[in-house]
C-alpha atoms as a PDB file:
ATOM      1  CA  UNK A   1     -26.618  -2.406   4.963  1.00  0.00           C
ATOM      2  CA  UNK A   2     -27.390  -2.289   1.499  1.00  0.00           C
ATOM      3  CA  UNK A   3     -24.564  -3.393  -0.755  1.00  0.00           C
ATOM      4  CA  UNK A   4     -25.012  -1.927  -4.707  1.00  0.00           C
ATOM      5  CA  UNK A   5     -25.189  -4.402  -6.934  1.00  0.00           C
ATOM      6  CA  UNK A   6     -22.832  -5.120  -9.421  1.00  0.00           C
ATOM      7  CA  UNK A   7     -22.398  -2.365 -12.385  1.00  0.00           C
ATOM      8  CA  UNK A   8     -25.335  -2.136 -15.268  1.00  0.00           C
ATOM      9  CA  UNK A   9     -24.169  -3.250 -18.550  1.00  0.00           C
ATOM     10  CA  UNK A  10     -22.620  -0.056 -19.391  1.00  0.00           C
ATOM     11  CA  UNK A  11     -18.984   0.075 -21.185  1.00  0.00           C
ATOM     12  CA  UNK A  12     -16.138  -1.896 -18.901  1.00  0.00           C
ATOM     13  CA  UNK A  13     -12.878  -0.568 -18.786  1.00  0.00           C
ATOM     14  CA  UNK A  14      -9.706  -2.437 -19.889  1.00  0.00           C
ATOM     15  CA  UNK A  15      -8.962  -5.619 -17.820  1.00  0.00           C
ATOM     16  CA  UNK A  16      -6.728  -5.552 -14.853  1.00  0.00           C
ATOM     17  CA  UNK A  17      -3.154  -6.629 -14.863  1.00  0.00           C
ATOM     18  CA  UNK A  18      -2.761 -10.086 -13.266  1.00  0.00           C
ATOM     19  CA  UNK A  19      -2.215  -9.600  -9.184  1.00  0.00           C
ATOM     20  CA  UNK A  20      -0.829 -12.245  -7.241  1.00  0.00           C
ATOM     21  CA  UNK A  21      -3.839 -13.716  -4.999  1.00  0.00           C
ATOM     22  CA  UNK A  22      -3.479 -13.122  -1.059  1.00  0.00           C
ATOM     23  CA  UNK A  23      -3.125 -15.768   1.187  1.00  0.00           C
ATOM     24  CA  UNK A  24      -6.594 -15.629   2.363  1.00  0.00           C
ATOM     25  CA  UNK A  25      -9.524 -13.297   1.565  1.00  0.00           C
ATOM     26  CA  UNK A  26     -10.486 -11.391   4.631  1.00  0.00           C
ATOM     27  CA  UNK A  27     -14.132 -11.619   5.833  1.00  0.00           C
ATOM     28  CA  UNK A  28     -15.441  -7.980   4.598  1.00  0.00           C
ATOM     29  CA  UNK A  29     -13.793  -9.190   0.889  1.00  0.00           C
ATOM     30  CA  UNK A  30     -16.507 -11.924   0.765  1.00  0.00           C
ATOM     31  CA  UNK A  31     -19.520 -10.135   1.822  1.00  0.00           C
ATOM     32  CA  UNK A  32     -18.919  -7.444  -0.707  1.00  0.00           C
ATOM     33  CA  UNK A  33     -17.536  -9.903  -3.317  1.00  0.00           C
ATOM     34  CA  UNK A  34     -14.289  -8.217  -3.624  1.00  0.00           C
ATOM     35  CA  UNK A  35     -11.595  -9.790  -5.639  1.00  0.00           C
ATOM     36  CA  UNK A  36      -7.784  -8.609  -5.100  1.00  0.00           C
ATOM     37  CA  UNK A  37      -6.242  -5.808  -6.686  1.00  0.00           C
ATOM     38  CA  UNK A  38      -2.947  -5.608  -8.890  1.00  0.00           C
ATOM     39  CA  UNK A  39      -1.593  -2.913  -6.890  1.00  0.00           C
ATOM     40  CA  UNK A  40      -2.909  -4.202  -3.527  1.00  0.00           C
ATOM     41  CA  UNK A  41      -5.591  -5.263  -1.143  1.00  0.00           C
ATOM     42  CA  UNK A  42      -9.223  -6.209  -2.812  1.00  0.00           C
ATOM     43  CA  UNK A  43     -11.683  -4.235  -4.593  1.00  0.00           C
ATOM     44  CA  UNK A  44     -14.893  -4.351  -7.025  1.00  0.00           C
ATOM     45  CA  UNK A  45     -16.444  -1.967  -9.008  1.00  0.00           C
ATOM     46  CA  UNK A  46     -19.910  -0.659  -8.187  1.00  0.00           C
ATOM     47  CA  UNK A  47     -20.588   2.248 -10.315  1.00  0.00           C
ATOM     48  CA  UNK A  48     -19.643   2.929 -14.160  1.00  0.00           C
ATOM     49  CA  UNK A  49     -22.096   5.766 -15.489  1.00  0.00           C
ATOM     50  CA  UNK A  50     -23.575   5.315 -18.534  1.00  0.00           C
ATOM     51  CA  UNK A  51     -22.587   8.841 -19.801  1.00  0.00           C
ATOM     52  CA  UNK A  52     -19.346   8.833 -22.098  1.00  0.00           C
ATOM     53  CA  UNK A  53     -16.773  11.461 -23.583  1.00  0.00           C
ATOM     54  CA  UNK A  54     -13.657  11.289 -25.102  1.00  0.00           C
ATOM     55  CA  UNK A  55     -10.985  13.233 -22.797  1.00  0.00           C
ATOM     56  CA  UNK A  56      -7.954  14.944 -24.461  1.00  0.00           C
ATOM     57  CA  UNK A  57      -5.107  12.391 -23.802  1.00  0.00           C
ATOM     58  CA  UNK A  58      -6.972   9.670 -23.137  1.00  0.00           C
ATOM     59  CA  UNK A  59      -6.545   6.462 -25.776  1.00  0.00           C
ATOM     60  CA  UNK A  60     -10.275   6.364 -26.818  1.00  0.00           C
ATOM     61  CA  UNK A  61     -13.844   7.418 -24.304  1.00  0.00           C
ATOM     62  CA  UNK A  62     -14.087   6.851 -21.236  1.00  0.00           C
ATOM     63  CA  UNK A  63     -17.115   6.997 -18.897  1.00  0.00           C
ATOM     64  CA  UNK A  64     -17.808  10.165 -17.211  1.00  0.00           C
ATOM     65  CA  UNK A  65     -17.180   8.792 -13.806  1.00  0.00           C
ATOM     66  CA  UNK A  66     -16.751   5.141 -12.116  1.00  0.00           C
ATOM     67  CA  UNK A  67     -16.584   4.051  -8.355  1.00  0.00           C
ATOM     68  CA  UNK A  68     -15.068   0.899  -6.271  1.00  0.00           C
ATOM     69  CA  UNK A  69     -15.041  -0.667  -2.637  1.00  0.00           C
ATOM     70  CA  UNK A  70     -11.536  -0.975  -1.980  1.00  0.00           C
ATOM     71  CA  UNK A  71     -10.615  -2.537   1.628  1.00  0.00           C
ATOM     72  CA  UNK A  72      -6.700  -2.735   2.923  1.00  0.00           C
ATOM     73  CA  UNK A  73      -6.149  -5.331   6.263  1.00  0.00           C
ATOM     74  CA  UNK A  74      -3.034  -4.494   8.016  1.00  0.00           C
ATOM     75  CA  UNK A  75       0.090  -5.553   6.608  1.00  0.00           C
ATOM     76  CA  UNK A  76      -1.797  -4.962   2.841  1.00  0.00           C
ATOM     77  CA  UNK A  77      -0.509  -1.666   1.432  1.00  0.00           C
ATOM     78  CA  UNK A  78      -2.282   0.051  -1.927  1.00  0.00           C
ATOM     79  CA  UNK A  79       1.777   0.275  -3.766  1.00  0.00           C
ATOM     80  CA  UNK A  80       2.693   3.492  -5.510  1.00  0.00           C
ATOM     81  CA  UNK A  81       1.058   4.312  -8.756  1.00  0.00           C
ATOM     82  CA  UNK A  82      -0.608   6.444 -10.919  1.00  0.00           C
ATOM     83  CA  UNK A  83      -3.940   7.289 -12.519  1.00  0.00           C
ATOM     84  CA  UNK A  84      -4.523   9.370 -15.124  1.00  0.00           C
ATOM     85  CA  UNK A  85      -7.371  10.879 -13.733  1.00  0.00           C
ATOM     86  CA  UNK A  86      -8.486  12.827 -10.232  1.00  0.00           C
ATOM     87  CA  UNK A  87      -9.663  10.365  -7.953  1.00  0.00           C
ATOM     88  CA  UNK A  88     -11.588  10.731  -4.873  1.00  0.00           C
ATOM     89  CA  UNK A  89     -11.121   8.674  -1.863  1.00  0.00           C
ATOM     90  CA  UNK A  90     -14.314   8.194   0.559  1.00  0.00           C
ATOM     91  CA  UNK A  91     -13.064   6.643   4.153  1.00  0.00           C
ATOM     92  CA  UNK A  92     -16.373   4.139   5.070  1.00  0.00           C
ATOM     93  CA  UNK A  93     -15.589   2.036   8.391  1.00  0.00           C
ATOM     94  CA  UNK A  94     -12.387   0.441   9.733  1.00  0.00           C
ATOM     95  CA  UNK A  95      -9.363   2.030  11.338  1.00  0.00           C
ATOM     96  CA  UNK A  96      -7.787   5.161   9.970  1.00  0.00           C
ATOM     97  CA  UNK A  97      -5.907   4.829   6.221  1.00  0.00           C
ATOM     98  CA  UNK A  98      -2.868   6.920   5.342  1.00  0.00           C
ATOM     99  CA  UNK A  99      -2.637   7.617   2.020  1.00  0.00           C
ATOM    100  CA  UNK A 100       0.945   9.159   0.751  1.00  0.00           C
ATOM    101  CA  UNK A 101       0.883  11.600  -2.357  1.00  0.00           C
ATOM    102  CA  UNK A 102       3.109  13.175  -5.235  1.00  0.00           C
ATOM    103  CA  UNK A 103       6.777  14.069  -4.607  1.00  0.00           C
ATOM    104  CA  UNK A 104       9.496  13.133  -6.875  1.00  0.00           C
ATOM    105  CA  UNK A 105      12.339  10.622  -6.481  1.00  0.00           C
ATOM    106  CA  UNK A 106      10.163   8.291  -4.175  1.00  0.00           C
ATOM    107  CA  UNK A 107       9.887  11.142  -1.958  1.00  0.00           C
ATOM    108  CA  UNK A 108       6.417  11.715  -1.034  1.00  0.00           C
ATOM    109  CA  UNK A 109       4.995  15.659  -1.836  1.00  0.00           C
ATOM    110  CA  UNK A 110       2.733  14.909   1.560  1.00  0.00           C
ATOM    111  CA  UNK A 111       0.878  12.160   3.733  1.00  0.00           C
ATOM    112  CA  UNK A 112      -3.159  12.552   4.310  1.00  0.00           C
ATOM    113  CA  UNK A 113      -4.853  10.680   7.102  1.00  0.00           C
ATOM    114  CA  UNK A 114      -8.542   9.416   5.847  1.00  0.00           C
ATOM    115  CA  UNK A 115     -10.526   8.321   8.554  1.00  0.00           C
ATOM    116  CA  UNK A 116     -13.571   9.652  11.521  1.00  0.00           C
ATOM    117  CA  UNK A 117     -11.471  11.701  13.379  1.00  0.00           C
ATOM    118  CA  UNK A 118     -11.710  14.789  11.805  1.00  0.00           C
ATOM    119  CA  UNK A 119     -11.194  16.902  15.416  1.00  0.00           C
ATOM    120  CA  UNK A 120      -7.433  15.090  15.674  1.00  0.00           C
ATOM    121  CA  UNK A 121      -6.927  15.905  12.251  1.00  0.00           C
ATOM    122  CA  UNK A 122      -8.106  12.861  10.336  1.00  0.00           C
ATOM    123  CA  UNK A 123     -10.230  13.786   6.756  1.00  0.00           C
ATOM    124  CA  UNK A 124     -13.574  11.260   6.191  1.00  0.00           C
ATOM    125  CA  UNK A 125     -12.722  12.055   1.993  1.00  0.00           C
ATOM    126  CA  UNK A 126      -9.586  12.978  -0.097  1.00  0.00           C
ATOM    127  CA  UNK A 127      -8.867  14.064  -3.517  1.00  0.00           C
ATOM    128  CA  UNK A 128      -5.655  12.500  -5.281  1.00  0.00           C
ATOM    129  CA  UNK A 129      -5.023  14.897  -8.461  1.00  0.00           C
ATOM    130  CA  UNK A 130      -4.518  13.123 -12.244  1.00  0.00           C
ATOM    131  CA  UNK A 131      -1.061  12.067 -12.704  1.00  0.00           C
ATOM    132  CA  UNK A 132       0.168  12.068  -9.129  1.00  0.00           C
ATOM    133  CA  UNK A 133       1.590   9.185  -7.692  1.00  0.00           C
ATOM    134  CA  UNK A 134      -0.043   7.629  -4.580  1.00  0.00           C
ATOM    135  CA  UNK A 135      -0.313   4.690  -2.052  1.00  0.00           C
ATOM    136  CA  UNK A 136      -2.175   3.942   0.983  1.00  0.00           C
ATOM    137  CA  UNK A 137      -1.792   1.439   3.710  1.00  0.00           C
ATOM    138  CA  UNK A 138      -3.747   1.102   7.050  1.00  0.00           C
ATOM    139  CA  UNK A 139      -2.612   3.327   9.753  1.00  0.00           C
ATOM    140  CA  UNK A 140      -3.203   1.240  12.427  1.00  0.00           C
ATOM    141  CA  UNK A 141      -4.084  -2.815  13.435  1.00  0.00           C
ATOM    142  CA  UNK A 142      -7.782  -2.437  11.581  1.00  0.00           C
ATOM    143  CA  UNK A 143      -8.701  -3.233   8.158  1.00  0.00           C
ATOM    144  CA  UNK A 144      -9.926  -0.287   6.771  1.00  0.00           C
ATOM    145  CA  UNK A 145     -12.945   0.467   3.720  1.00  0.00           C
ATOM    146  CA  UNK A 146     -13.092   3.132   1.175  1.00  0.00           C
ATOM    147  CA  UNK A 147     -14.489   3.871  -1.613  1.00  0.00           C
ATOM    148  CA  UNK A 148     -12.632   5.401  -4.900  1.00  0.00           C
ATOM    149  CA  UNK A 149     -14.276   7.612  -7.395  1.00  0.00           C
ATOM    150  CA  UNK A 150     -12.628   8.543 -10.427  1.00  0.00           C
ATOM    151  CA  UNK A 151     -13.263  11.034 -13.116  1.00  0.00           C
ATOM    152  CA  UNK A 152     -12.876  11.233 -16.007  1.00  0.00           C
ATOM    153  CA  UNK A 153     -13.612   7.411 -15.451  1.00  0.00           C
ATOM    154  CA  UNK A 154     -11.192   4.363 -14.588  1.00  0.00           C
ATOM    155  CA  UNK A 155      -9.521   1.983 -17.007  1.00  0.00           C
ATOM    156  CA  UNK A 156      -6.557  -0.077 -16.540  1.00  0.00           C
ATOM    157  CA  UNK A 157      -5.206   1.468 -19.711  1.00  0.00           C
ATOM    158  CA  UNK A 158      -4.531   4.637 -17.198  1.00  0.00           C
ATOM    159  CA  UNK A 159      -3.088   2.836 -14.325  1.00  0.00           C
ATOM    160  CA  UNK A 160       1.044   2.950 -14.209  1.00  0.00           C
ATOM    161  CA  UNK A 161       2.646   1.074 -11.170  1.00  0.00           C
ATOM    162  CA  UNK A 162       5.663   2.661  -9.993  1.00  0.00           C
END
């Protein structure tokens, strides 16, 4: 397995919010040198493109695109937020995630299951549209790994908790 390296020297995006540190960082966290996540289970970035725009809405350019490894062990949940922009989820290895999206009043719009078994209904990739609230949490006793893509590309400055 060939793990990307870390991102070129291309623009960062805004530092992350303080997260409280799990207990213990799971065995998959240290081979891919994740660290954890304010909103929930560990993550690094692996991908900022070079290529920059300034969106309408946005405080200032952003990259085109970025992506992360972002891995969940059971009893870690991803908490509801928001991001600004669409993001793409890409299910890698691990049991089955369910990610919850949208709704109003804590009352989710509908529940995706991103994982290999696409004949009983599971999806290997998922989009989450800009501005609608999600989480995600491990559907069953496995630690799960995905991948998240976001355009127009992430910054913390575009992450809300809720």
């Amino acid at each position: 397995m060939t793990v990307p390296s870390r991102p070129s020297q291309s623009p960062r995006s805004s530092q992350p919010p303080e997260s409280p540190r799990p207990p213990q960082r799971p065995p998959l966290a240290e081979v891919l040198d994740l660290r954890p996540h304010p909103e929930g289970g560990w993550f690094r970035e692996t991908w900022r493109t070079s290529h920059q725009f300034a969106p309408p809405g946005y405080g200032g350019p952003r990259a085109t695109a970025t992506g992360i490894y972002f891995l969940l062990s059971p009893g870690e949940e991803s908490r509801p937020h928001v991001v600004r922009s669409d993001e793409v989820w890409l299910w890698h290895r691990g049991g089955p995630l369910t990610l919850v999206l949208g709704g109003h009043e804590g009352q989710p719009a509908g529940t995706l299951t991103l994982g290999p078994l696409v004949e009983e209904g599971q999806v290997p990739q998922a989009l989450v549209p800009a501005g609608t609230w999600q989480a995600a949490r491990p559907a069953g006793d496995e630690a799960v790994l995905v991948s998240c893509v976001v355009s127009p590309g992430f910054d913390f400055a575009d992450f809300r908790m809720i």
